[in-house]
Structures are given as structure tokens and as C-alpha cells.
PDB file of N, CA and C in Angstrom:
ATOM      1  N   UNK A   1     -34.615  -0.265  42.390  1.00  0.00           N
ATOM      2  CA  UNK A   1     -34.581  -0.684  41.008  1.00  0.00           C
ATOM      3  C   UNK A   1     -33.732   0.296  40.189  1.00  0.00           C
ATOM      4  N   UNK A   2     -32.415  -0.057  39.408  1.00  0.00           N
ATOM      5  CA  UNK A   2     -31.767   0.568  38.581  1.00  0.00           C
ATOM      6  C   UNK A   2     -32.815   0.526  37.408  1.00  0.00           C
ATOM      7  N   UNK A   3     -32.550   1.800  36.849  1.00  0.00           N
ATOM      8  CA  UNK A   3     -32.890   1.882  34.921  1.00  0.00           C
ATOM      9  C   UNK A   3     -31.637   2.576  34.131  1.00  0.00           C
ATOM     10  N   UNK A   4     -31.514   2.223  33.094  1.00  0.00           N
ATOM     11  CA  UNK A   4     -29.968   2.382  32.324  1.00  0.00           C
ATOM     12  C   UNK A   4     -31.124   3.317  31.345  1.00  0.00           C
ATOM     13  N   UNK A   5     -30.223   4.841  31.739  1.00  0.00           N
ATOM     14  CA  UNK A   5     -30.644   5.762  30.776  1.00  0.00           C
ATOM     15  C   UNK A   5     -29.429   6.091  29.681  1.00  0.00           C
ATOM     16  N   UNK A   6     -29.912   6.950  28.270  1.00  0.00           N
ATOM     17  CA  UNK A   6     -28.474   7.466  27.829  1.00  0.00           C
ATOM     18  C   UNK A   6     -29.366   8.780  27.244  1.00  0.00           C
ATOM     19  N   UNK A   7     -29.128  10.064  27.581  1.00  0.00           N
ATOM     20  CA  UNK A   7     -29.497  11.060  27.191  1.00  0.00           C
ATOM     21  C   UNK A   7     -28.541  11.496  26.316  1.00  0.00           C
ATOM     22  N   UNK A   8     -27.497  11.065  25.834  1.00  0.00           N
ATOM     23  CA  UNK A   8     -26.386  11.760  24.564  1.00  0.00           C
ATOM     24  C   UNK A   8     -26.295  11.275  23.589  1.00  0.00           C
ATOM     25  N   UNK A   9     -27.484  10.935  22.558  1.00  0.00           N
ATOM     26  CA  UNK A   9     -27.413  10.011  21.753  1.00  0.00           C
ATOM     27  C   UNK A   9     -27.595  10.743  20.298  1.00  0.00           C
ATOM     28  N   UNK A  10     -27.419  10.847  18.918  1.00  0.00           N
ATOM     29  CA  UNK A  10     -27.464  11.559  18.111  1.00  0.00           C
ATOM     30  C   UNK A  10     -28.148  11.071  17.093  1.00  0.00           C
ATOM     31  N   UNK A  11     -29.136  11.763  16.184  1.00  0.00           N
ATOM     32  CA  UNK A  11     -29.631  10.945  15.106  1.00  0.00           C
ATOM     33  C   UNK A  11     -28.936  11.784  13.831  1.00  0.00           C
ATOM     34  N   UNK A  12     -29.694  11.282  12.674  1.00  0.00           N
ATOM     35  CA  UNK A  12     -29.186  11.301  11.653  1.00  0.00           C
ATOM     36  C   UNK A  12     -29.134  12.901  11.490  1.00  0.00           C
ATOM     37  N   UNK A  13     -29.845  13.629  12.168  1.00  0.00           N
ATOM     38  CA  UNK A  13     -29.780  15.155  12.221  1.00  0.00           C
ATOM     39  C   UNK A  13     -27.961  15.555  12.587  1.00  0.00           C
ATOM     40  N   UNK A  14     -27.493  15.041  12.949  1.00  0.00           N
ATOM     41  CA  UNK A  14     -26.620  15.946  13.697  1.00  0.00           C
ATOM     42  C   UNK A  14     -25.454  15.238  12.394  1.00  0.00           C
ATOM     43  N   UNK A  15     -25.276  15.568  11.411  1.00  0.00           N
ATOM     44  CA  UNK A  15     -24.438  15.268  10.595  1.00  0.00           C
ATOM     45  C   UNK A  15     -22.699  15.156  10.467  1.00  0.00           C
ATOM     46  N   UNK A  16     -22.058  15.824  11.788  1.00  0.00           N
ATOM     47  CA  UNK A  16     -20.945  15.505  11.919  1.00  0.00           C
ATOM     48  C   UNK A  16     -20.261  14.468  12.848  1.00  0.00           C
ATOM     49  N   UNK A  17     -21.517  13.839  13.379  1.00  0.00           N
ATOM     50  CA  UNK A  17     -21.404  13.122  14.323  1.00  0.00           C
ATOM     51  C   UNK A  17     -20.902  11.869  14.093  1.00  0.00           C
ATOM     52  N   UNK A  18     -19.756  11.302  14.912  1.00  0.00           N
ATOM     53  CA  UNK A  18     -18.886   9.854  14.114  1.00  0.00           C
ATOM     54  C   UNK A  18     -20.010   8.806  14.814  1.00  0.00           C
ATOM     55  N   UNK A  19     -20.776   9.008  15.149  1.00  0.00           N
ATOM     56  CA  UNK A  19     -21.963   7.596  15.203  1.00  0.00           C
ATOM     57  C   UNK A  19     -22.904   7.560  14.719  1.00  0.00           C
ATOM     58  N   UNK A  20     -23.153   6.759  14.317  1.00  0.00           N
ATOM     59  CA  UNK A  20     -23.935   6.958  12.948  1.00  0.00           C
ATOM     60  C   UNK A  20     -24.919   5.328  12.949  1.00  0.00           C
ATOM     61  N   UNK A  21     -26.596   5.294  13.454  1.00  0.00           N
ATOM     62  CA  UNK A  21     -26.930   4.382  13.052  1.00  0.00           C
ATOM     63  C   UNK A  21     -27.374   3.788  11.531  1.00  0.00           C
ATOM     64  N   UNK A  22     -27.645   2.832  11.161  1.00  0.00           N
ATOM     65  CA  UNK A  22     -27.906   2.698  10.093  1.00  0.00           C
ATOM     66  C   UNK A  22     -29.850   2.824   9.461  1.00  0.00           C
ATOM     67  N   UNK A  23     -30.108   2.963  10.525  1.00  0.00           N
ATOM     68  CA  UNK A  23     -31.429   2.834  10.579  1.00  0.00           C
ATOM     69  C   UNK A  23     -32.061   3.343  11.888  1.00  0.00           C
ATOM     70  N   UNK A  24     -33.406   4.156  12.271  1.00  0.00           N
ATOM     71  CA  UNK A  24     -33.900   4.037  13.143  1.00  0.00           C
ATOM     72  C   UNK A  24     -34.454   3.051  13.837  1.00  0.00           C
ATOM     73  N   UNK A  25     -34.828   2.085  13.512  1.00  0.00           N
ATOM     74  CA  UNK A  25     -35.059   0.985  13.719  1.00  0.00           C
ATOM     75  C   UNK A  25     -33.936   0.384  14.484  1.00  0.00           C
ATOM     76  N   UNK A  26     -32.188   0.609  13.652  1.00  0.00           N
ATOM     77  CA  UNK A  26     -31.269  -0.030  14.340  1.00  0.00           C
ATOM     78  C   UNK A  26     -30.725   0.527  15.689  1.00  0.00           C
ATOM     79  N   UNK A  27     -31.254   2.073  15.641  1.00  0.00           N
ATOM     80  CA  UNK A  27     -30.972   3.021  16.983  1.00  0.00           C
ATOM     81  C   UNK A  27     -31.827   2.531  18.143  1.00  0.00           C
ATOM     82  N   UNK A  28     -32.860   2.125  17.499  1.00  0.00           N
ATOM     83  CA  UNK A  28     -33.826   1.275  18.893  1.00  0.00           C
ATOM     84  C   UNK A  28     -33.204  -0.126  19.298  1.00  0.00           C
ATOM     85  N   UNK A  29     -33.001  -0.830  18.031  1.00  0.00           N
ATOM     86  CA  UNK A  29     -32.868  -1.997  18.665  1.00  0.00           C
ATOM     87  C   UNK A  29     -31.580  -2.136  19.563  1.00  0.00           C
ATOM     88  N   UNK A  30     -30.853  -1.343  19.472  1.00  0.00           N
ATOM     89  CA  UNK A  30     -29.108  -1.013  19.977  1.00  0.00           C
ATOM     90  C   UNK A  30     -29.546  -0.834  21.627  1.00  0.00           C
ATOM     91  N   UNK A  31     -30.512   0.234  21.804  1.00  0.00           N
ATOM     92  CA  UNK A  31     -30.908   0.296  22.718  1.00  0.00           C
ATOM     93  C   UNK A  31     -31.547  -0.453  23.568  1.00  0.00           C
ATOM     94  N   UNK A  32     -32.174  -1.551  22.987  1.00  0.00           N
ATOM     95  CA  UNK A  32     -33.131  -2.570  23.736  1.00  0.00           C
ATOM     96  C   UNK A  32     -32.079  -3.869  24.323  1.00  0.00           C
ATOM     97  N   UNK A  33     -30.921  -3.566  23.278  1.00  0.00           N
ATOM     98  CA  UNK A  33     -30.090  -4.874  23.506  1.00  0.00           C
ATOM     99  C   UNK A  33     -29.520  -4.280  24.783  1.00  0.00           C
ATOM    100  N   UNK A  34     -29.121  -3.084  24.604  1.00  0.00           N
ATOM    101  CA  UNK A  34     -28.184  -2.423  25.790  1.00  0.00           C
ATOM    102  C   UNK A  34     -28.833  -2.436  27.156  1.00  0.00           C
ATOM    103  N   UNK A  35     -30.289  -2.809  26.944  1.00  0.00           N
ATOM    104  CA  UNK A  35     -31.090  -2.558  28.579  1.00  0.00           C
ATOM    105  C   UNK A  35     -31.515  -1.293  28.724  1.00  0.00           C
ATOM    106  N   UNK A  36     -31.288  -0.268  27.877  1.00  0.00           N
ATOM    107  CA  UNK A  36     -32.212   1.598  28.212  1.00  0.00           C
ATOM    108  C   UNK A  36     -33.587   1.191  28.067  1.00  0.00           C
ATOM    109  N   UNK A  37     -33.833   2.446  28.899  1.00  0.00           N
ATOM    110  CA  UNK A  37     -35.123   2.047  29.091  1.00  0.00           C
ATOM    111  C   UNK A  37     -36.018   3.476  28.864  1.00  0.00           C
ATOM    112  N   UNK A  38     -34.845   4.476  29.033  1.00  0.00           N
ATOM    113  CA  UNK A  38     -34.862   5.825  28.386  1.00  0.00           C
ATOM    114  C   UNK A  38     -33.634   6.693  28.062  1.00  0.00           C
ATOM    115  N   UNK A  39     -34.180   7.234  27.026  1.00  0.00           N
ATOM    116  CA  UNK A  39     -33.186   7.379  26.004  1.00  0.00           C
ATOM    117  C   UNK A  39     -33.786   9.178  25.321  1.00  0.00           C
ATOM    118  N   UNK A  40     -32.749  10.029  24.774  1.00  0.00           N
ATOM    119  CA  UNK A  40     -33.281  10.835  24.301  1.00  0.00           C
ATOM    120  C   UNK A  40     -31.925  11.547  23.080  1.00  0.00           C
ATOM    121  N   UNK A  41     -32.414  11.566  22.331  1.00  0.00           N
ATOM    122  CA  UNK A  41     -31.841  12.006  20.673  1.00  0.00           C
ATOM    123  C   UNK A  41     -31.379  13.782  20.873  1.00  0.00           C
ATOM    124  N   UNK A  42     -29.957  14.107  21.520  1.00  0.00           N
ATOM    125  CA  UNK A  42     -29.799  15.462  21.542  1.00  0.00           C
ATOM    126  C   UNK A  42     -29.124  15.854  20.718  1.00  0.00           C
ATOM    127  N   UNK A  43     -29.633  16.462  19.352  1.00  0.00           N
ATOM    128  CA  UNK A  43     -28.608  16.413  17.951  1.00  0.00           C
ATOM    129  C   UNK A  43     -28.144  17.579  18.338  1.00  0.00           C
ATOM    130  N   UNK A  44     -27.041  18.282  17.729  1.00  0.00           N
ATOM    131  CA  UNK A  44     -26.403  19.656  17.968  1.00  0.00           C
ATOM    132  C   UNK A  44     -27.352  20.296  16.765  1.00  0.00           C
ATOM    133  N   UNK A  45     -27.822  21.816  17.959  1.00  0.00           N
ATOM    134  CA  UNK A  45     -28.272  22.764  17.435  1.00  0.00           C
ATOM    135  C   UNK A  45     -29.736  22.392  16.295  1.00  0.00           C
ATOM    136  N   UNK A  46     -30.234  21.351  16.738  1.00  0.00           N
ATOM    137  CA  UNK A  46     -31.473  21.130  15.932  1.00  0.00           C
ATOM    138  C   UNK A  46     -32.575  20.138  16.631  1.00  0.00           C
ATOM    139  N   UNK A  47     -33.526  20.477  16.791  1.00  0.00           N
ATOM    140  CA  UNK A  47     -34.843  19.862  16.974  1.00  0.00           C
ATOM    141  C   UNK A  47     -36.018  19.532  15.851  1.00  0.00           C
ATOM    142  N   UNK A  48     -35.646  17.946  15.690  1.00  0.00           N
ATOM    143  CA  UNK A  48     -37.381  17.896  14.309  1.00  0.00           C
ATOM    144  C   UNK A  48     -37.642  17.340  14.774  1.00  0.00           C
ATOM    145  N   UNK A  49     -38.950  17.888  14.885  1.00  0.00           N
ATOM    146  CA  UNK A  49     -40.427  17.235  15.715  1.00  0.00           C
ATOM    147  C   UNK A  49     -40.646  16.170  14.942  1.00  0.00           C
ATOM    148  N   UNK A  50     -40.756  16.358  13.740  1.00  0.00           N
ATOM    149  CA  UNK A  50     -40.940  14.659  13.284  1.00  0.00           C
ATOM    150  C   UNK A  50     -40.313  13.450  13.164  1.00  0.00           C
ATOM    151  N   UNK A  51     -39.029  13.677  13.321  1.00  0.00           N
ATOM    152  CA  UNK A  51     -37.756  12.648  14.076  1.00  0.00           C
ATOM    153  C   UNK A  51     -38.644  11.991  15.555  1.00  0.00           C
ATOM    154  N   UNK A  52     -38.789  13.302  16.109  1.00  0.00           N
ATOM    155  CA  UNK A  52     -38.962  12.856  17.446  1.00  0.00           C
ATOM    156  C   UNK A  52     -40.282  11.775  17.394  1.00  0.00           C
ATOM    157  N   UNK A  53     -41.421  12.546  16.894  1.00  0.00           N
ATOM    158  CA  UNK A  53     -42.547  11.702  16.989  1.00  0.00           C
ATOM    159  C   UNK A  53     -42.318  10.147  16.208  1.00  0.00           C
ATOM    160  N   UNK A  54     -41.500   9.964  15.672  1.00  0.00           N
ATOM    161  CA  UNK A  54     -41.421   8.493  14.750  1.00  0.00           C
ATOM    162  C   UNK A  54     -40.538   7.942  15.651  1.00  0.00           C
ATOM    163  N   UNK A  55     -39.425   8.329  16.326  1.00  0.00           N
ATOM    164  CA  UNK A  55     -38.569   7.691  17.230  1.00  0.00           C
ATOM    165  C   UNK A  55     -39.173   7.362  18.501  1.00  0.00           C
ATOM    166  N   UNK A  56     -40.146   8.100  18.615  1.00  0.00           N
ATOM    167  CA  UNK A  56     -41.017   8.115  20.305  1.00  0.00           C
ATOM    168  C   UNK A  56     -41.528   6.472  19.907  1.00  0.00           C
ATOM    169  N   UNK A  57     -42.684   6.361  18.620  1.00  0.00           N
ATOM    170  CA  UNK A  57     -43.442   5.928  18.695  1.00  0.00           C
ATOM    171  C   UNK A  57     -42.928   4.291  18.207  1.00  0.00           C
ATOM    172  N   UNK A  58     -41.900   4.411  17.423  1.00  0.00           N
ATOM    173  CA  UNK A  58     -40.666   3.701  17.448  1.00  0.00           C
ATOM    174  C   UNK A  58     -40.128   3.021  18.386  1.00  0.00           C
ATOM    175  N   UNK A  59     -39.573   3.686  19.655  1.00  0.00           N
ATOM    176  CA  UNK A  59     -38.968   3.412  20.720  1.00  0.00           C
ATOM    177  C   UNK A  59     -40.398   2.570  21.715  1.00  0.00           C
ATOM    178  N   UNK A  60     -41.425   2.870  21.986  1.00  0.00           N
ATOM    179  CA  UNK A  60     -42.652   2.271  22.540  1.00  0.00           C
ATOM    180  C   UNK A  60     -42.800   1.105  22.412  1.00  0.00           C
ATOM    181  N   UNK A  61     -42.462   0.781  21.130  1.00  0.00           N
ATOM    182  CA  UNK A  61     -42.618  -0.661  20.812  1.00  0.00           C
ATOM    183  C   UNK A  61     -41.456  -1.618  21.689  1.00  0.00           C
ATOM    184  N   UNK A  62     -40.704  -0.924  21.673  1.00  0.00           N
ATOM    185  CA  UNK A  62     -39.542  -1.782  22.447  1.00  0.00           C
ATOM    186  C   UNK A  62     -39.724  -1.335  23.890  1.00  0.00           C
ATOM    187  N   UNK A  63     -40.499  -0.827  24.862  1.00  0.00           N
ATOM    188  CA  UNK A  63     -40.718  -0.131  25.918  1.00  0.00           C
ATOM    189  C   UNK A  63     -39.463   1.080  26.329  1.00  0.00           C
ATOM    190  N   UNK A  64     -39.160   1.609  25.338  1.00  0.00           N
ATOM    191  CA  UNK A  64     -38.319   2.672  25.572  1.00  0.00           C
ATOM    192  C   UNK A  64     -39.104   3.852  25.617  1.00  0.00           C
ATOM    193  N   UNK A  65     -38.613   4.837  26.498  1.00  0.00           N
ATOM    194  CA  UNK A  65     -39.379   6.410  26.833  1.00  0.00           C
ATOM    195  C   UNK A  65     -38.028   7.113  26.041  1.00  0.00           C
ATOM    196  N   UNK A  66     -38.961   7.710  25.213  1.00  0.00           N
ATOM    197  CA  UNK A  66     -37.754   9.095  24.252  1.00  0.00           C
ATOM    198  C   UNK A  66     -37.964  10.408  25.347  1.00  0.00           C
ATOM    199  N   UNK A  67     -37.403  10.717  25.377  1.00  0.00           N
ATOM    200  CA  UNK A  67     -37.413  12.253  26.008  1.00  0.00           C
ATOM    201  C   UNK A  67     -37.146  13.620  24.438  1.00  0.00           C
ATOM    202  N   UNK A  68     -37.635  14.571  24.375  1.00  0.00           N
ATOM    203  CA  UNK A  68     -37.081  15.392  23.178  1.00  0.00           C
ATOM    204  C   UNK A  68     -35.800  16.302  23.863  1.00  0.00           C
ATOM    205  N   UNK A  69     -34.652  16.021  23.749  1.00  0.00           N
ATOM    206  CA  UNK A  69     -33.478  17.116  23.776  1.00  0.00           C
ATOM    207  C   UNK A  69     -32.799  17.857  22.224  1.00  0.00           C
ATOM    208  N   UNK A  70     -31.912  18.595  22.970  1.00  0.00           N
ATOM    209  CA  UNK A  70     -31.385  19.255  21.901  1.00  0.00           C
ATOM    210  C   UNK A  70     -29.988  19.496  22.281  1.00  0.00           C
ATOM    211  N   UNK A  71     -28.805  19.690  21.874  1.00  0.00           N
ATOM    212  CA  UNK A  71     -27.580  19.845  22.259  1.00  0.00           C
ATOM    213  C   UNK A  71     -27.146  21.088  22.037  1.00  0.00           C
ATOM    214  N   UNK A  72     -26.196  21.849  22.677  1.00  0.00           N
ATOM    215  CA  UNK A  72     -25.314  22.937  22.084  1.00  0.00           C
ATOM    216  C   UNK A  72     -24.018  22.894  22.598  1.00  0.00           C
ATOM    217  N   UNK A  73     -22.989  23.901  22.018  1.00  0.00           N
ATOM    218  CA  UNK A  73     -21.836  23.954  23.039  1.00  0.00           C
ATOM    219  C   UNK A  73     -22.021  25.573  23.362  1.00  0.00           C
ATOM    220  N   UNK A  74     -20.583  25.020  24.054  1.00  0.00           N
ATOM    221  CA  UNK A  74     -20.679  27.227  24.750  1.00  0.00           C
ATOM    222  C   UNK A  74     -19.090  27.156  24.865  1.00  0.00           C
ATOM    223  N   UNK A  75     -18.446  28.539  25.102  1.00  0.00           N
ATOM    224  CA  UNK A  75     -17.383  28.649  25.907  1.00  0.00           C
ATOM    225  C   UNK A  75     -17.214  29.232  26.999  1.00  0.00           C
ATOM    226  N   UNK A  76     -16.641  28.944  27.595  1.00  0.00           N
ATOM    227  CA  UNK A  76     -15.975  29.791  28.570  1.00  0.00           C
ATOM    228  C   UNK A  76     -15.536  30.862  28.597  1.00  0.00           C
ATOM    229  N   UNK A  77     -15.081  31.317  29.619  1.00  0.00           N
ATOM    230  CA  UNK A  77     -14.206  32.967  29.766  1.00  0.00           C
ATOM    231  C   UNK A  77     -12.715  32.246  29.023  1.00  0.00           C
ATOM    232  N   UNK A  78     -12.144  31.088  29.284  1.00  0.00           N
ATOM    233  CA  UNK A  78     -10.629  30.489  28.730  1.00  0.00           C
ATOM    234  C   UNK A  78     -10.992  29.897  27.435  1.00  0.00           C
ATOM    235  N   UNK A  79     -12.033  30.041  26.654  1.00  0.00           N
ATOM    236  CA  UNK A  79     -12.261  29.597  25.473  1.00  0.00           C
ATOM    237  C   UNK A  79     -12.478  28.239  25.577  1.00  0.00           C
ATOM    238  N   UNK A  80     -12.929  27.259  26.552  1.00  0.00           N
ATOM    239  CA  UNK A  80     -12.956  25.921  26.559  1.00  0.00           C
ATOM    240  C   UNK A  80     -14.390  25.623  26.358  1.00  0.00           C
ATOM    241  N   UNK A  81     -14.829  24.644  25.054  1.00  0.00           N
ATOM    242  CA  UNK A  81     -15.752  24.235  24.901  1.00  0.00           C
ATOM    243  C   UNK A  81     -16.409  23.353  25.479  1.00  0.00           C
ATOM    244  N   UNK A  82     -18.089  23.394  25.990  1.00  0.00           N
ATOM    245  CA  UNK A  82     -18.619  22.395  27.130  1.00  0.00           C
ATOM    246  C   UNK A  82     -19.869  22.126  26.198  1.00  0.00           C
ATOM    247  N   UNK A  83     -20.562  21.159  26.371  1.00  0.00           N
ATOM    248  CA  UNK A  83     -21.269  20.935  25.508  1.00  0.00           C
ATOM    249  C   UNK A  83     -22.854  20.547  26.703  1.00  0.00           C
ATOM    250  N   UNK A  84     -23.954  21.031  26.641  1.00  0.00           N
ATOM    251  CA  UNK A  84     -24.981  21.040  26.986  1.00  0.00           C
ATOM    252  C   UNK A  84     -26.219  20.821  26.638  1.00  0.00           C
ATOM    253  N   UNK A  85     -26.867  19.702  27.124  1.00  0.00           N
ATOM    254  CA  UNK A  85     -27.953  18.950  27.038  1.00  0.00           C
ATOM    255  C   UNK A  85     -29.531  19.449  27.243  1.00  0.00           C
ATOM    256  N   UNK A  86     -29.978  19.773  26.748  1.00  0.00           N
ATOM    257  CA  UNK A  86     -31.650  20.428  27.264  1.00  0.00           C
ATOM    258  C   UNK A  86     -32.668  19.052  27.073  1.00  0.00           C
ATOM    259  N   UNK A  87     -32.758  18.817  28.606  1.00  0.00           N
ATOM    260  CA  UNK A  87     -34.019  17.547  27.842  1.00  0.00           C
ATOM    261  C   UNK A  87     -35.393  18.815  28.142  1.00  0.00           C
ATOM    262  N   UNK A  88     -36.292  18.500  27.237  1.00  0.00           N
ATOM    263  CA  UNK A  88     -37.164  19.681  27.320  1.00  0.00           C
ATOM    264  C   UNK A  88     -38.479  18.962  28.271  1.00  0.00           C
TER     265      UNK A  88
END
């Protein structure tokens, strides 16, 4: 059995981000249309617990599993930026 995950997804926290839902509500339903089945919100450099708990409980309704991540970048020794996922 396949499941269609997307762990790189951004909420309204991560403010420079060019995706942008209009609603939490519309971040779920995007997801339900798409077939995820888990999904987790890794904004850069920020974790709110209360994002998470309204999106968890949010996402349930549509049988989606939130995971809580968080994003950062780093560089390298050549200065090249990589960007890294913590699902916690």
C-alpha cells in the first residue's frame, strides 16, 4: 500500500514563503484533494504549538496525520545553502 506524504509544507508562520494558503482550512483541504495522508508544517526557524495543535486537530477531520517539524538552513564549507527538515 502506497501513502502520499509531503513533509515541506509551510504555514502562515514562515512569512517569506511564496506559498501561501488562504486559510487553514484551505491547507487541509489542498491536501485531502491531493491524496496525503500525512503531512507536516516545517516553517523556517519557528515552531507554534498552537498552529500545530489546531492544524493536527484540523487535519483529523480529513484523516490526515500532522507530524510537528521545523525547518532551517545551514552552509557548507563552499558556502552552499541546504535546507533541513526536523520532524520531531
Amino acid at each position: 500500500m502506497k501513502v502520499k506524504i509531503d513533509l515541506h509544507l509551510h504555514s502562515k508562520i514562515s512569512r517569506n514563503d511564496p506559498i501561501h494558503w488562504d486559510s487553514d482550512y484551505d491547507s487541509i483541504s489542498r491536501l485531502k484533494n491531493e491524496g496525503i495522508k500525512i503531512a507536516a508544517f516545517s516553517d523556517h526557524y519557528s515552531f507554534s504549538v498552537e498552529f500545530y495543535l489546531e492544524i493536527k486537530k484540523l487535519a483529523a477531520t480529513a484523516g490526515i496525520l500532522i507530524l510537528p517539524a521545523i525547518e532551517i538552513n545551514v552552509l557548507n564549507s563552499n558556502q552552499k545553502k541546504a535546507d533541513i527538515i526536523f520532524i520531531c
